[in-house]
Protein backbone atom coordinates (compact mmCIF):
# COMPACT_ATOMS: atom_id res chain seq x y z
CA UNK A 1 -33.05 45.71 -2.92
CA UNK A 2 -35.34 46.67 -0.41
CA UNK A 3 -38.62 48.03 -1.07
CA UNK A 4 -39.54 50.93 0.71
CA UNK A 5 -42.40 51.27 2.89
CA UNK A 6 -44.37 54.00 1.63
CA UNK A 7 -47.53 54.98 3.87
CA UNK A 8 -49.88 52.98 1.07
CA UNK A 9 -47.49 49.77 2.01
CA UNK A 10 -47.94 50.12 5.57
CA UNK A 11 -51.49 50.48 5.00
CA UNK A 12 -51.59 47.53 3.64
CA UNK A 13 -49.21 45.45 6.07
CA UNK A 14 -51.54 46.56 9.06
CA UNK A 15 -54.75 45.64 6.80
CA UNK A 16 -53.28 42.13 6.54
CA UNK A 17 -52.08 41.69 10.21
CA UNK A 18 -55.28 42.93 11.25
CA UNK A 19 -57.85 41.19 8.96
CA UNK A 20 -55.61 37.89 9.81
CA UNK A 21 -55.59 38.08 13.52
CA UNK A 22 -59.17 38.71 13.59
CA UNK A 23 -59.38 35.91 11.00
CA UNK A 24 -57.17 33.20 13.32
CA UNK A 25 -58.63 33.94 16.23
CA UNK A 26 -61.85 33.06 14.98
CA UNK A 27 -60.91 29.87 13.31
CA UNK A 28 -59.17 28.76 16.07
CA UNK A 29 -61.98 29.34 18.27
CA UNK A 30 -64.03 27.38 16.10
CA UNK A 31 -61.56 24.49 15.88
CA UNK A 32 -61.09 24.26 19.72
CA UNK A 33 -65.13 23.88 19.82
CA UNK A 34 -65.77 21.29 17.59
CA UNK A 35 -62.67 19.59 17.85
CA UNK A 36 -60.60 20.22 21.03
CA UNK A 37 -57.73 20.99 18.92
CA UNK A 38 -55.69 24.22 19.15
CA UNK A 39 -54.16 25.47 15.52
CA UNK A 40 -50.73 24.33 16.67
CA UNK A 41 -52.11 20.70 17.40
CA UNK A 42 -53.63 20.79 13.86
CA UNK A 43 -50.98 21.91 12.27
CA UNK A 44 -48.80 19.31 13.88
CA UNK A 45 -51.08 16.19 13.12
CA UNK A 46 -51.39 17.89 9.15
CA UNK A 47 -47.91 17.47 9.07
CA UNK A 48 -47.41 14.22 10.32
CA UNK A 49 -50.40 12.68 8.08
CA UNK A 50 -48.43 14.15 4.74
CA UNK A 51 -44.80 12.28 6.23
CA UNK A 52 -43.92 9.24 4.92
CA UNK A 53 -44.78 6.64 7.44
CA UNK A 54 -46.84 9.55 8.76
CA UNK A 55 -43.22 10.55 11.26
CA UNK A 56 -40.90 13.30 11.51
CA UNK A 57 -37.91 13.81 13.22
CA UNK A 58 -37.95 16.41 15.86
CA UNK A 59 -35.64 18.62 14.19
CA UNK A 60 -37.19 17.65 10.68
CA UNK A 61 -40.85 18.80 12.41
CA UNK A 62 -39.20 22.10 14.20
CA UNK A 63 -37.88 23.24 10.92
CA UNK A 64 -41.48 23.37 9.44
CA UNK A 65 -43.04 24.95 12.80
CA UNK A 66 -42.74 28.26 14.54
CA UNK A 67 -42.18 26.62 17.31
CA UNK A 68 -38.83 26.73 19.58
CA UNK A 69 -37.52 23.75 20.67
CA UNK A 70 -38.67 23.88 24.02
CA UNK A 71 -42.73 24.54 23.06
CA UNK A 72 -42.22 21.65 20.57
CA UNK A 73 -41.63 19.16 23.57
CA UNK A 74 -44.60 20.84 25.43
CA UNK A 75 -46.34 20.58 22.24
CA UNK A 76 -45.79 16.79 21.67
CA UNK A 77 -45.83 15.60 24.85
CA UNK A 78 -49.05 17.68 25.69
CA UNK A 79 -50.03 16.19 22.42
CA UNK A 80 -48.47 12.63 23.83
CA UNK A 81 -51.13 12.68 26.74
CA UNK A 82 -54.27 12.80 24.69
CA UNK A 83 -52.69 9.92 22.35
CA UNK A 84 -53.01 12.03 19.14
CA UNK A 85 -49.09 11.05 18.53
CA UNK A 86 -45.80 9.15 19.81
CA UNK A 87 -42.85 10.01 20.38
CA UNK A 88 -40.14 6.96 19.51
CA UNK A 89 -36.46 6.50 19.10
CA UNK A 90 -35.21 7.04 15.59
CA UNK A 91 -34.15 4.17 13.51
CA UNK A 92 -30.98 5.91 11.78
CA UNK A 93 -30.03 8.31 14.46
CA UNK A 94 -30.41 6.71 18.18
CA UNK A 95 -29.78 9.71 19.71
CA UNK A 96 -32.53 11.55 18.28
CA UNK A 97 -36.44 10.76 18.39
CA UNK A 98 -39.45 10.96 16.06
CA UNK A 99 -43.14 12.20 16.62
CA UNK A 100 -45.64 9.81 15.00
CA UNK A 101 -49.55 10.00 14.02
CA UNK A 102 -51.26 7.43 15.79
CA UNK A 103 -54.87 6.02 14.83
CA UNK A 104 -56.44 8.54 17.00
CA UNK A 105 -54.74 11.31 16.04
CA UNK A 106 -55.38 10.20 12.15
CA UNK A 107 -58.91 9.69 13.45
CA UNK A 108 -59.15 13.27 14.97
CA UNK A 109 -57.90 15.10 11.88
CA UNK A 110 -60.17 13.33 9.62
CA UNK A 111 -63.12 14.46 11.81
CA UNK A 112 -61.53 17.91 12.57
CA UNK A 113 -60.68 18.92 9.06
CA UNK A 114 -63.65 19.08 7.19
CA UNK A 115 -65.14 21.14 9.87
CA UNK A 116 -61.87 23.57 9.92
CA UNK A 117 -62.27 23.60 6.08
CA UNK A 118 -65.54 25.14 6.58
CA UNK A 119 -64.60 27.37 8.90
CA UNK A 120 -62.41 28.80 6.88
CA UNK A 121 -64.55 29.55 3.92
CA UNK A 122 -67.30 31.32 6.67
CA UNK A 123 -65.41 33.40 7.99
CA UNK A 124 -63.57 34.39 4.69
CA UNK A 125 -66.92 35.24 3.24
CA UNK A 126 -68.35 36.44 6.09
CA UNK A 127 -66.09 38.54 8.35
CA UNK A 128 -63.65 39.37 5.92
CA UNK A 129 -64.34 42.84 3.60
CA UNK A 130 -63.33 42.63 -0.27
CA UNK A 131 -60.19 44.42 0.72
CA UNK A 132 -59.19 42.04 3.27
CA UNK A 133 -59.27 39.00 1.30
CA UNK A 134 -57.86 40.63 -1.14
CA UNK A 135 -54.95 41.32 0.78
CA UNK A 136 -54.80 37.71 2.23
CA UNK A 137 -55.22 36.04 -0.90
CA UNK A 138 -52.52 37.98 -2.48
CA UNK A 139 -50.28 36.86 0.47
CA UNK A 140 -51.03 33.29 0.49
CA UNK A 141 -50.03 33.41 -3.35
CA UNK A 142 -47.09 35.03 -2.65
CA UNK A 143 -46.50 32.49 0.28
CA UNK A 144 -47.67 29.35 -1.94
CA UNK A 145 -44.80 30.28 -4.31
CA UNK A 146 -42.51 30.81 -2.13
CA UNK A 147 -43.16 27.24 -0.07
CA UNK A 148 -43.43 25.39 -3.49
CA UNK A 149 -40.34 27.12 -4.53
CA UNK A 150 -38.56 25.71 -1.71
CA UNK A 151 -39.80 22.47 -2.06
CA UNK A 152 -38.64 22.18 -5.42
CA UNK A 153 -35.19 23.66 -4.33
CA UNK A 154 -34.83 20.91 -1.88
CA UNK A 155 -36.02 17.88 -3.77
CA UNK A 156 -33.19 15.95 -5.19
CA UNK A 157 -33.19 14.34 -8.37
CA UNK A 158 -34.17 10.99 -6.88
CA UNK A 159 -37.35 12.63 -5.30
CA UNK A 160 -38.59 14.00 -8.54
């Protein structure tokens, strides 16, 4: 059933979009200065560190990105230039091709992360009203449950 969107709800909704656009942009301003990274770069090299072997399969990587296939081969190979990651053949599939973390990329999330970290808590405290984080904290919640959810949904019995 869908819930309806009652002028209180869309109140809300435009709260969140707004308080979190105003809160991304700023964050990823402050990650491109001390770090050269953009969010999608960061997110990509988070990824990878948490993979076993620290690689993903293209496809594997896509799912968990917003990214269409085509800006995920800008975004690695761009990516690829600035040796933050490889891009190899896969073992089991030799059709197909994996993105890998290499030392420097390792090395520039290590730096870049407590820095983004924070970043985060700043600009939460400081540009953020009550209301607003409010707002975002209920929807990361919401999110949180739903990811870990999923997670658990896809885990097979040999995983757990």
């Amino acid at each position: 059933m869908t819930e309806s969107l009652t002028p209180e709800r869309m109140a809300a909704w435009r709260a969140y979009i707004e308080a979190s656009q105003r809160l991304f942009t700023q964050l990823e301003d402050d990650l491109r200065t001390a770090s050269e990274l953009s969010f999608a770069d960061y997110h990509v090299l988070v990824l990878l560190s948490e993979a076993p072997g620290q690689r993903l399969r293209m496809g594997e990587l896509a799912s968990r990105l917003v990214f269409s296939p085509s800006r995920l081969t800008y975004q690695i190979t761009s990516m690829q230039k600035r040796g933050l990651v490889a891009k190899e053949s896969c073992p089991e599939d030799r059709r197909g091709s994996e993105a890998v973390l290499t030392a420097a990329g390792l090395l520039t999330l290590r730096e870049a992360a407590p820095h983004h970290l924070r970043s985060v808590r700043t600009h939460l405290m400081d540009d953020l009203d009550d209301a607003e984080i409010a707002c975002l904290t209920r929807v990361f919640e919401r999110l949180g449950r739903r990811l870990r959810a999923d997670r658990d949904a896809s885990s097979t019995p040999a995983d757990k």
